[in-house]
N, C-alpha and C. Protein backbone atom coordinates (compact mmCIF):
# COMPACT_ATOMS: atom_id res chain seq x y z
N UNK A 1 61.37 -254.07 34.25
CA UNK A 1 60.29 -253.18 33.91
C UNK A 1 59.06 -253.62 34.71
N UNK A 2 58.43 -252.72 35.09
CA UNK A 2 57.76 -253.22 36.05
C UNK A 2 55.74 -253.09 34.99
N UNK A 3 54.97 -253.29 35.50
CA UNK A 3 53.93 -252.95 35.04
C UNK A 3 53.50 -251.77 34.37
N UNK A 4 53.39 -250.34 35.17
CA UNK A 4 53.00 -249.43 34.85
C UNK A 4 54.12 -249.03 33.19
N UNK A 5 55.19 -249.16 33.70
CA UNK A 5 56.26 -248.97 32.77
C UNK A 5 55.95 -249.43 31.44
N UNK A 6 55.68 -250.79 31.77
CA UNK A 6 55.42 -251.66 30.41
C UNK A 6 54.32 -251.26 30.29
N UNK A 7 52.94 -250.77 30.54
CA UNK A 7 51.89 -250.07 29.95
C UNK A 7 51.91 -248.46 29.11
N UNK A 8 53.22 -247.90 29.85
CA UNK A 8 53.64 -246.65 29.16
C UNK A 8 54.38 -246.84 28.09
N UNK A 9 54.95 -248.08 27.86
CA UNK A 9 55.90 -248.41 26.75
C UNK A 9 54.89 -248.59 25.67
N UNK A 10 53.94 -249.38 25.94
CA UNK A 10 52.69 -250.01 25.37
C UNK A 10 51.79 -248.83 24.69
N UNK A 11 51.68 -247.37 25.73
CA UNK A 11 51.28 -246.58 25.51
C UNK A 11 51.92 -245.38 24.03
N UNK A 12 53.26 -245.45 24.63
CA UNK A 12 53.73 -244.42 23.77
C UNK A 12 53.96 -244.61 22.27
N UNK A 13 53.80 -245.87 21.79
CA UNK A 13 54.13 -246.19 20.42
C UNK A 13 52.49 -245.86 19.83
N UNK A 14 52.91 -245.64 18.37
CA UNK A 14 51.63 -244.98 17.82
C UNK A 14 52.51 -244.96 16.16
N UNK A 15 51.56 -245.36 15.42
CA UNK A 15 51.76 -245.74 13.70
C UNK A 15 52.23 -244.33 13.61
N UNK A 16 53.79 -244.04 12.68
CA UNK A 16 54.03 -242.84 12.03
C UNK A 16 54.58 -243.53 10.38
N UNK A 17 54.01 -242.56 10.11
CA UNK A 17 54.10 -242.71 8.48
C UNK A 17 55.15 -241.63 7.00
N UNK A 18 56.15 -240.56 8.71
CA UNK A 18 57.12 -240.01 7.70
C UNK A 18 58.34 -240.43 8.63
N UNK A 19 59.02 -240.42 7.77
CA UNK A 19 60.30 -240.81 7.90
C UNK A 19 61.38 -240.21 7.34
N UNK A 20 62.78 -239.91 8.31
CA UNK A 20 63.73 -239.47 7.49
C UNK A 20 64.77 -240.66 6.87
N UNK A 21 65.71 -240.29 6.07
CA UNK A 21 66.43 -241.02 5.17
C UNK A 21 67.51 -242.52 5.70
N UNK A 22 67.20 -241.55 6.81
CA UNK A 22 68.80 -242.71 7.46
C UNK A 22 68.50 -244.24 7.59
N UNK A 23 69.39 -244.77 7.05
CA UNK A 23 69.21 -246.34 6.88
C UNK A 23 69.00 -247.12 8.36
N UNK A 24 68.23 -248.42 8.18
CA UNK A 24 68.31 -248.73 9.54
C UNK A 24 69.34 -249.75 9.19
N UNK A 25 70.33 -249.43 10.94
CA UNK A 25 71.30 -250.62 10.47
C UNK A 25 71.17 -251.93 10.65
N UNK A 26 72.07 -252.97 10.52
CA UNK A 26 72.03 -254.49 10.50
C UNK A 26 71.81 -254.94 12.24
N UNK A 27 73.06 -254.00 12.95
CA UNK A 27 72.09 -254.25 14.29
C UNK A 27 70.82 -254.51 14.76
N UNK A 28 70.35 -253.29 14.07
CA UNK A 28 68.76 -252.91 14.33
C UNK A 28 68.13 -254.24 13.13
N UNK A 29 68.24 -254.25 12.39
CA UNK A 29 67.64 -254.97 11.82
C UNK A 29 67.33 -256.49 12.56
N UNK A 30 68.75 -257.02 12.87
CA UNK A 30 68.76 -258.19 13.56
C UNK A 30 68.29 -258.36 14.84
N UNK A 31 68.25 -257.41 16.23
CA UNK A 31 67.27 -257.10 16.65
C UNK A 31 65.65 -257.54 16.60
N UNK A 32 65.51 -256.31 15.69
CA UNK A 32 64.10 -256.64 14.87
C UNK A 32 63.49 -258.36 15.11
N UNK A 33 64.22 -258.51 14.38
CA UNK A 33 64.07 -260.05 13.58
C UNK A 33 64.34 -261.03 14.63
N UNK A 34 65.32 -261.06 15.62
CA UNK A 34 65.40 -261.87 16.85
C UNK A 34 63.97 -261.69 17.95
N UNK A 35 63.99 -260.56 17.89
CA UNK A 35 62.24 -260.78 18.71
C UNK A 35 61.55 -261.33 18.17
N UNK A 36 61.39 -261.17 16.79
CA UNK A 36 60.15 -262.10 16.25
C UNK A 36 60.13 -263.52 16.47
N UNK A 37 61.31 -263.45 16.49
CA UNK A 37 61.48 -265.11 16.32
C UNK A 37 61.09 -265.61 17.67
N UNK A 38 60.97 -264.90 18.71
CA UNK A 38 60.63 -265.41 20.32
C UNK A 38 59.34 -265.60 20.32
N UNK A 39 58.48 -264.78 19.51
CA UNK A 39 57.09 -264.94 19.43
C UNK A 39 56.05 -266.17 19.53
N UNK A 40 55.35 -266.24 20.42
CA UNK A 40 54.58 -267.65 20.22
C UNK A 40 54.10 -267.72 18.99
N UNK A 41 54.03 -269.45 19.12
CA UNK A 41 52.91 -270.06 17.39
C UNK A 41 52.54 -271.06 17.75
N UNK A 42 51.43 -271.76 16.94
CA UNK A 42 50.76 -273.07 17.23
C UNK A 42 51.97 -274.12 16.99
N UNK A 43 51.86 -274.80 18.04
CA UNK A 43 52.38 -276.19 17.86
C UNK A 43 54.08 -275.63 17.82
N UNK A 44 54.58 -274.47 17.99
CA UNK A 44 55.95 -274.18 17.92
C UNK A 44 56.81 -273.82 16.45
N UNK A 45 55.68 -274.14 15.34
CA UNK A 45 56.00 -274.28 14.07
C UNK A 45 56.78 -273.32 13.52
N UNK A 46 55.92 -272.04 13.85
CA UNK A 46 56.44 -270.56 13.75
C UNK A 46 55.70 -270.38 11.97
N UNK A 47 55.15 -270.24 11.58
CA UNK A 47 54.38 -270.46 10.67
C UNK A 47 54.40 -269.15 9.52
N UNK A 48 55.78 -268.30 9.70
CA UNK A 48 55.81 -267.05 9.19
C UNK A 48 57.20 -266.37 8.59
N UNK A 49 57.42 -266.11 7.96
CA UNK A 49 58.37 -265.78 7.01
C UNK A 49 57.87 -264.32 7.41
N UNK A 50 59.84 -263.67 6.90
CA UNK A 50 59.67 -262.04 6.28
C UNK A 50 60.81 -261.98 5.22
N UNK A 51 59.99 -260.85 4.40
CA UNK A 51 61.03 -260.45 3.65
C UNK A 51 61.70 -259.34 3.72
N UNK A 52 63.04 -258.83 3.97
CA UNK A 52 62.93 -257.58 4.17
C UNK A 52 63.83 -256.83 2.89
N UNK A 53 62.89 -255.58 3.05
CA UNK A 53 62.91 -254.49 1.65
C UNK A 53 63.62 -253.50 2.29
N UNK A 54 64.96 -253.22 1.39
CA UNK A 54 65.80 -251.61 1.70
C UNK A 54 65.95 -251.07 0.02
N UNK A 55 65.51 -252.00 -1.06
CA UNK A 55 66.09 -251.57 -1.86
C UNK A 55 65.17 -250.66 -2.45
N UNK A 56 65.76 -249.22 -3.12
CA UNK A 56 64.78 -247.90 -3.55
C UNK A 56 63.48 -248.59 -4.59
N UNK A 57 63.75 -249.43 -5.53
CA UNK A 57 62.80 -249.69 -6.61
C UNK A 57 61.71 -251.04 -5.99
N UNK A 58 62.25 -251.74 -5.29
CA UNK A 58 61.29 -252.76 -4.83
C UNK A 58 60.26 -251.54 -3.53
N UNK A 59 60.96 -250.82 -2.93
CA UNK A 59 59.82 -250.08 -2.27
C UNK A 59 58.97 -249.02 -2.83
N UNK A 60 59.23 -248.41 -4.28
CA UNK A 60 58.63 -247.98 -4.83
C UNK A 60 57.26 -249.09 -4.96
N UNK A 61 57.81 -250.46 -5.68
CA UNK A 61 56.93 -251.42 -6.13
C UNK A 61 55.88 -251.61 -5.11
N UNK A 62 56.34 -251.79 -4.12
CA UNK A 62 55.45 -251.89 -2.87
C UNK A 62 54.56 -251.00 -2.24
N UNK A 63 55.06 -249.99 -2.31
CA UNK A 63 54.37 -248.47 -2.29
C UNK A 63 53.06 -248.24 -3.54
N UNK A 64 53.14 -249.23 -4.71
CA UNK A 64 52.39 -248.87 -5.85
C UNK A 64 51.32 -250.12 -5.66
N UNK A 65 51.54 -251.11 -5.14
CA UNK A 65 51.15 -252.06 -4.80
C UNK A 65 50.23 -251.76 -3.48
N UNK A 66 50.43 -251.04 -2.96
CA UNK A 66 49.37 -250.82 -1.30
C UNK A 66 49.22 -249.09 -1.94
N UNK A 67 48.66 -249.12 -3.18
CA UNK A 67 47.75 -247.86 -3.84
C UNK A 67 48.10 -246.92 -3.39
N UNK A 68 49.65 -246.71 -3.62
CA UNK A 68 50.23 -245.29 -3.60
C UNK A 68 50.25 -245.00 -2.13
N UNK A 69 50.78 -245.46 -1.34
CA UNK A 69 50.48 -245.47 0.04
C UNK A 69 52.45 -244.45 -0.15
N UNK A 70 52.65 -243.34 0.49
CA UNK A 70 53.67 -242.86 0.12
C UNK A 70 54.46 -243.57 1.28
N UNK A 71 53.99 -243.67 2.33
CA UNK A 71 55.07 -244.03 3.38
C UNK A 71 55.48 -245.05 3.53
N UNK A 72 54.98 -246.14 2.73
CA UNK A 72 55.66 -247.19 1.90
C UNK A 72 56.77 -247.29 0.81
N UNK A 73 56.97 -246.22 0.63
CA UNK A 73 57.96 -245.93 -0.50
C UNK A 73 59.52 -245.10 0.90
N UNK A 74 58.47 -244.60 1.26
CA UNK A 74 59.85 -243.50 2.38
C UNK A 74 60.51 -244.19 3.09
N UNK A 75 59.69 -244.91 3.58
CA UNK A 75 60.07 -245.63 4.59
C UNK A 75 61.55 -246.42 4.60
N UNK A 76 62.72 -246.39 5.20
CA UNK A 76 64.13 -247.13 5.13
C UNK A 76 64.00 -248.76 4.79
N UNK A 77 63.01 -249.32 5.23
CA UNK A 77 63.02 -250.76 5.25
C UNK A 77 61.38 -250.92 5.46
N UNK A 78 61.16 -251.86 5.10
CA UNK A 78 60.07 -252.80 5.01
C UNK A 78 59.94 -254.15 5.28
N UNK A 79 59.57 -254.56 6.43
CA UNK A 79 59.42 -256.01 6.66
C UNK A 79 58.06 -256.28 6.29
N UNK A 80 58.29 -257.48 5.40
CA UNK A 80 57.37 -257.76 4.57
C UNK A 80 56.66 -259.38 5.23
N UNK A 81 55.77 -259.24 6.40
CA UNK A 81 55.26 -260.12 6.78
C UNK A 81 54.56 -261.21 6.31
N UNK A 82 54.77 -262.56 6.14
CA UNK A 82 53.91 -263.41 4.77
C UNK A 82 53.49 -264.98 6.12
N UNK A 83 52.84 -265.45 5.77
CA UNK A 83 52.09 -266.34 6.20
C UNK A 83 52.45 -267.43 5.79
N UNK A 84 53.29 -268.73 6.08
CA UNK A 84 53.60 -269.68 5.29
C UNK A 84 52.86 -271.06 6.04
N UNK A 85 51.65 -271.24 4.93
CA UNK A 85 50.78 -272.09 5.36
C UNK A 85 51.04 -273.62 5.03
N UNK A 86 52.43 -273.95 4.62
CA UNK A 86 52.64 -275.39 4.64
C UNK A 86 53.48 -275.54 5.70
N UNK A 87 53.75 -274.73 6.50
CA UNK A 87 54.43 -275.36 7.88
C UNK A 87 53.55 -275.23 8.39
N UNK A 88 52.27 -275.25 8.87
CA UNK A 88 51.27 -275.42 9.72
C UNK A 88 50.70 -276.40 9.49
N UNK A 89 49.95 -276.08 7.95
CA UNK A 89 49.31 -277.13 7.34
C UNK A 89 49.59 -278.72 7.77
N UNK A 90 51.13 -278.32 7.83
CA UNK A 90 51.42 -279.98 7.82
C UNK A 90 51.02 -280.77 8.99
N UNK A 91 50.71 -280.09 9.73
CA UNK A 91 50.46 -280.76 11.07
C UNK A 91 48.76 -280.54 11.70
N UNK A 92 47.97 -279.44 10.96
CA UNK A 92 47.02 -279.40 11.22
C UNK A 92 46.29 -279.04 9.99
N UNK A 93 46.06 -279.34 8.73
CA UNK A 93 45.62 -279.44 8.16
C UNK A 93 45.37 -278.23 8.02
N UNK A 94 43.92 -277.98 7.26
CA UNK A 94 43.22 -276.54 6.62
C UNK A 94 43.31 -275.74 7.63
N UNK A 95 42.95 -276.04 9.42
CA UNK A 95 43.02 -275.32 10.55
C UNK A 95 44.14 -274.28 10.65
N UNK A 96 45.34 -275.37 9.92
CA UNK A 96 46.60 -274.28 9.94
C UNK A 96 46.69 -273.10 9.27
N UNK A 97 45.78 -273.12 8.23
CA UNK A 97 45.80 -271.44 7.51
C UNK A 97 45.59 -270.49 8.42
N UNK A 98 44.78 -270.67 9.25
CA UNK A 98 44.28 -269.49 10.42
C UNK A 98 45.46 -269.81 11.32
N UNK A 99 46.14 -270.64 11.69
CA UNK A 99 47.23 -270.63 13.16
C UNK A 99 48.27 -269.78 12.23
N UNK A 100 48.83 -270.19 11.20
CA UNK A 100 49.36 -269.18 10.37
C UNK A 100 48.94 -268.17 10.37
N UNK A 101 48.12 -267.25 10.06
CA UNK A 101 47.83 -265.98 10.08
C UNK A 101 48.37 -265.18 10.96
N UNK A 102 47.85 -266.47 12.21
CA UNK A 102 47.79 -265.63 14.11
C UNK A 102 49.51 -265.71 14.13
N UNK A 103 50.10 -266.83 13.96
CA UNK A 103 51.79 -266.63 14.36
C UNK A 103 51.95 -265.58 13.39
N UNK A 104 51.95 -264.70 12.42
CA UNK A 104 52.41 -264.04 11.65
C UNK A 104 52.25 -262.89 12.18
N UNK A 105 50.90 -262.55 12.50
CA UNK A 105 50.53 -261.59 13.18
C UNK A 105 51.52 -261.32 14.25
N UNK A 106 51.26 -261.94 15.26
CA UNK A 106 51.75 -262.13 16.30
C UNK A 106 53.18 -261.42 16.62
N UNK A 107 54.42 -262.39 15.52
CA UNK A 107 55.50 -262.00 15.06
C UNK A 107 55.50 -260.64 14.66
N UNK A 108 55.13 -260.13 13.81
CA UNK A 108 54.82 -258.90 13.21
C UNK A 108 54.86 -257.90 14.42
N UNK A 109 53.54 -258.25 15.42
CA UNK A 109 53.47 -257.25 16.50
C UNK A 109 54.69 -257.59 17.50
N UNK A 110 55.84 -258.09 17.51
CA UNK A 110 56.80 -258.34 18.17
C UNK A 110 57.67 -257.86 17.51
N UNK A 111 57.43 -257.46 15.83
CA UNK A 111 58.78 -256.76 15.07
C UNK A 111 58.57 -255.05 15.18
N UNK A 112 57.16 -254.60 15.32
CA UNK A 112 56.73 -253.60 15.56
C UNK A 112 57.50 -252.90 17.07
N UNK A 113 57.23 -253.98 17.90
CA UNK A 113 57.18 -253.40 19.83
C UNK A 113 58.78 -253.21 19.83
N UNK A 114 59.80 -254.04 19.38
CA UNK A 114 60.75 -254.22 19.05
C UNK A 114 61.46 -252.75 18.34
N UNK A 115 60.96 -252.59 17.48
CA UNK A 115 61.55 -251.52 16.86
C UNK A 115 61.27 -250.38 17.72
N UNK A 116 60.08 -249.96 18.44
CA UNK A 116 59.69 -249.58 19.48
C UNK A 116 60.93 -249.20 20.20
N UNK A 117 61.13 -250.17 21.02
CA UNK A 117 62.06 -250.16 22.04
C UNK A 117 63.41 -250.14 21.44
N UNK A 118 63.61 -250.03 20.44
CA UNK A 118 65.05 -249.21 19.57
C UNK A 118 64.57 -247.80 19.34
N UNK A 119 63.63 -247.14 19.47
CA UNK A 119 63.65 -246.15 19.36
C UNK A 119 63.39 -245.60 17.83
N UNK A 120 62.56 -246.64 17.43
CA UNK A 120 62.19 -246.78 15.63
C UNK A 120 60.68 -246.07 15.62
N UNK A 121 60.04 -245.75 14.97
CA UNK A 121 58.85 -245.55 14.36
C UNK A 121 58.38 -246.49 13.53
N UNK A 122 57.38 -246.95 13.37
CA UNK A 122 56.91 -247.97 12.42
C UNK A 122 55.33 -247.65 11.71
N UNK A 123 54.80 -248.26 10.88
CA UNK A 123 53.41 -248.48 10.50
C UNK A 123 53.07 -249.55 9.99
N UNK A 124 52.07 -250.69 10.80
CA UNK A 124 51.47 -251.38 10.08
C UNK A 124 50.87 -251.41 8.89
N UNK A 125 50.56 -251.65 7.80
CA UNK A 125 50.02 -251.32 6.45
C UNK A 125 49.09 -252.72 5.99
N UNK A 126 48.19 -252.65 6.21
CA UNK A 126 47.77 -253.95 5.75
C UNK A 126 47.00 -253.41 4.46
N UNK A 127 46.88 -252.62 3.74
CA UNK A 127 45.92 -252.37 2.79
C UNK A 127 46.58 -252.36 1.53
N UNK A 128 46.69 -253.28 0.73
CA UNK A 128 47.66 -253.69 -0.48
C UNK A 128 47.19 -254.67 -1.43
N UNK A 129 47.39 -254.85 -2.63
CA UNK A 129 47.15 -256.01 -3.37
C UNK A 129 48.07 -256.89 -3.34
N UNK A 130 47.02 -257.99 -2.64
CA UNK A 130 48.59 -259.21 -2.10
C UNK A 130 49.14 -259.85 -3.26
N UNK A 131 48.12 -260.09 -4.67
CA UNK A 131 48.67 -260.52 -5.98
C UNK A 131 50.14 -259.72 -6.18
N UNK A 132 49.56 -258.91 -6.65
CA UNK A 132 50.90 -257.52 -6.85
C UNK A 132 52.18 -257.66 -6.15
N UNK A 133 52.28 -257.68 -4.74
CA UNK A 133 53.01 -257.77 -3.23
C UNK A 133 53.41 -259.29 -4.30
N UNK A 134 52.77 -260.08 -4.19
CA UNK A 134 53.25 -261.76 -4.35
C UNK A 134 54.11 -261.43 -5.55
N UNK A 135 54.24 -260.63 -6.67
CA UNK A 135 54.37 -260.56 -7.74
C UNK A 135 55.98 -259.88 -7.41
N UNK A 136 55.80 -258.85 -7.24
CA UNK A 136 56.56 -257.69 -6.39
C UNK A 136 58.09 -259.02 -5.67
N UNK A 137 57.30 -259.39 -5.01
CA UNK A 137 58.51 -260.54 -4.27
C UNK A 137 58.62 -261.64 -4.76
N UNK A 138 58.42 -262.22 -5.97
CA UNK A 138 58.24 -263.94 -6.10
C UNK A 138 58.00 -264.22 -5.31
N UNK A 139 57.04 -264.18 -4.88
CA UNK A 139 56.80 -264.98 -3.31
C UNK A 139 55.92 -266.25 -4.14
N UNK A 140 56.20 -267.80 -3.22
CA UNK A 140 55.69 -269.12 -3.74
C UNK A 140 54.34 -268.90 -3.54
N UNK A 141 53.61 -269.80 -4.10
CA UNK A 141 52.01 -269.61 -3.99
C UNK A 141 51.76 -269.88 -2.36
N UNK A 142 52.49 -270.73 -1.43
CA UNK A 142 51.74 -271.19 0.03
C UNK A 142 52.42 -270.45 0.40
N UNK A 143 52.93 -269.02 0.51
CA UNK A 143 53.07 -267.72 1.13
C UNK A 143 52.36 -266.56 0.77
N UNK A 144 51.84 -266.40 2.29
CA UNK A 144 50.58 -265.08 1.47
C UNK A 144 51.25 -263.94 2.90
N UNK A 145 51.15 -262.57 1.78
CA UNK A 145 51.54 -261.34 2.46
C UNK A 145 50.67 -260.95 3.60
N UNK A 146 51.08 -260.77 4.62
CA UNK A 146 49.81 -259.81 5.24
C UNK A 146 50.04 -258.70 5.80
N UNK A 147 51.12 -257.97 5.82
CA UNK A 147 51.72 -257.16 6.81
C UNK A 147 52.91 -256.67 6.28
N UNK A 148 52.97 -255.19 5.25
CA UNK A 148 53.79 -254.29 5.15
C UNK A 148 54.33 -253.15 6.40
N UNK A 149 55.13 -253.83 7.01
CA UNK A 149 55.66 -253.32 8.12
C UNK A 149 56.99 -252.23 7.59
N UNK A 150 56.67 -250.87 8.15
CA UNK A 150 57.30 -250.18 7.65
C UNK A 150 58.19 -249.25 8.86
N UNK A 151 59.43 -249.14 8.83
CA UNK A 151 59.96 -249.08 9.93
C UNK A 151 61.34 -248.23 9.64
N UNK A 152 61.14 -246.99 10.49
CA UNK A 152 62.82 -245.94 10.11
C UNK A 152 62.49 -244.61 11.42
N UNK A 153 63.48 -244.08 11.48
CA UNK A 153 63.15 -242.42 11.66
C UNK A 153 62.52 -241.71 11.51
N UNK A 154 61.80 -240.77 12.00
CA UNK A 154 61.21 -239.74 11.81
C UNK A 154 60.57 -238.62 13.03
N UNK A 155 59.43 -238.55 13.02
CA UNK A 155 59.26 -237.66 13.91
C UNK A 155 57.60 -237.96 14.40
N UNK A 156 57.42 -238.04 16.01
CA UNK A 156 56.05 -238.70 16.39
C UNK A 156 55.07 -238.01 15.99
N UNK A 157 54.04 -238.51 15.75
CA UNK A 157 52.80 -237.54 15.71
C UNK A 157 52.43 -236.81 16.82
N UNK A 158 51.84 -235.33 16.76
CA UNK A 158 51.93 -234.28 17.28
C UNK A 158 50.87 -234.47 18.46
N UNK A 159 49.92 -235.15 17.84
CA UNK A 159 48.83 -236.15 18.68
C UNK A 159 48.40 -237.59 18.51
N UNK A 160 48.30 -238.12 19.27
CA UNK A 160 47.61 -239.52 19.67
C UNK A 160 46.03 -239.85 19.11
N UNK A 161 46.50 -240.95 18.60
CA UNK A 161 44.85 -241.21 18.59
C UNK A 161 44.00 -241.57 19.63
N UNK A 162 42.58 -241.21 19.67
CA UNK A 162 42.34 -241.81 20.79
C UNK A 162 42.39 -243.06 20.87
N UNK A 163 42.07 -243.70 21.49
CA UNK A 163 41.74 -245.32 22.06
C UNK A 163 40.50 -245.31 22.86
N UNK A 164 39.27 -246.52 22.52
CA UNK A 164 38.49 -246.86 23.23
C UNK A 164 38.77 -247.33 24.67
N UNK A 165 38.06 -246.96 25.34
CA UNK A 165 38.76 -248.14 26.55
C UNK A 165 38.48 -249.07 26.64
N UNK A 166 39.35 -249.81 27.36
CA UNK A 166 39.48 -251.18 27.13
C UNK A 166 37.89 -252.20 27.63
N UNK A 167 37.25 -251.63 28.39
CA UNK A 167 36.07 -252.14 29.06
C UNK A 167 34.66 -251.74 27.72
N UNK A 168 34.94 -251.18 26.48
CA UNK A 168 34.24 -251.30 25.31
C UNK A 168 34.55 -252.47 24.62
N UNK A 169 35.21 -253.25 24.60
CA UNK A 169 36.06 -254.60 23.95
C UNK A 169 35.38 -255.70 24.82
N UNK A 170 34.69 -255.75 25.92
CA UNK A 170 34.98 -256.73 26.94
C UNK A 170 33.83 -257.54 27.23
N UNK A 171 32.97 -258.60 27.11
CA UNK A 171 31.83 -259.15 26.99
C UNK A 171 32.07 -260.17 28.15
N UNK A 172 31.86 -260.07 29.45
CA UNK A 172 31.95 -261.21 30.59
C UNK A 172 31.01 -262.58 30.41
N UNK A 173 31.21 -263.64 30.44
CA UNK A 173 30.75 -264.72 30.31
C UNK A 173 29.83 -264.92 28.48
N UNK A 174 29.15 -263.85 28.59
CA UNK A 174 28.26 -264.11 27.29
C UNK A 174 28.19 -262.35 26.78
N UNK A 175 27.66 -262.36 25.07
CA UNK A 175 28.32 -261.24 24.23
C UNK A 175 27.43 -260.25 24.72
């Protein structure tokens, strides 16, 4: 892939939020989940857990949990991005809560580009009650949610959002 290519790849993905029914399979799933795992992290730690959601009543839960967000509920699967701040921690102390965040992130946007290039639709969702989400998953207290990644079939949006350009983002030497 050459440059331009990989900027059109870069280009054409865009958050969709309906989805049709069809399950994603274990291929795809594993996929998914093998890119993430290539993803850089501080110190190599990898500092990030997922959980992943196919089952109808836990995505309801999750869906009720990120305030009725419907395409959280539609959606075939849910990778449930979480932050696990004692594998960082251990090696960098309090600093590691934030290197955690960033590998999670990171991962996340590699489970996103990924599904991408299967030919998936996805939506980031970060707007949720992480208590609830924690509740929702037993998740241990040194795992914190950040990223309801929602990922299946459907159909693109009809339009694009815009995008700033990139030279609005960009502060040379000083802000």
């Amino acid at each position: 892939m050459d440059s331009s290519e990989f900027f059109g790849f870069l280009a054409a993905r865009s958050s969709v939020r309906e989805y049709d029914s069809t399950p994603i399979t274990e291929s795809e799933i594993n996929y998914i989940l093998s890119c993430a795992s290539t993803a850089p992290s501080a110190g190599n730690l990898e500092a990030w857990d997922v959980v992943v959601v196919t089952d109808e009543d836990m995505r309801l839960a999750l869906s009720d949990a990120a305030f009725g967000q419907v395409h959280v509920e539609k959606a075939p699967i849910i990778f449930v991005a979480c932050a696990n701040y004692v594998r960082s921690m251990s090696r960098y102390g309090e600093r590691g809560i934030l290197y955690a965040v960033q590998d999670t992130t990171i991962a996340c946007t590699y489970m996103m580009l990924a599904a991408h290039a299967r030919g998936l639709y996805s939506c980031w969702t970060g707007a949720f009650d992480e208590d609830e989400v924690r509740t929702v998953l037993d998740l241990p207290q040194h795992i914190r949610p950040l990223v309801l990644l929602t990922v299946g079939r459907g159909r693109s949006p009809a339009m694009r959002a815009e995008r700033m350009p990139a030279e609005e983002h960009v502060h040379n030497e000083i802000w």
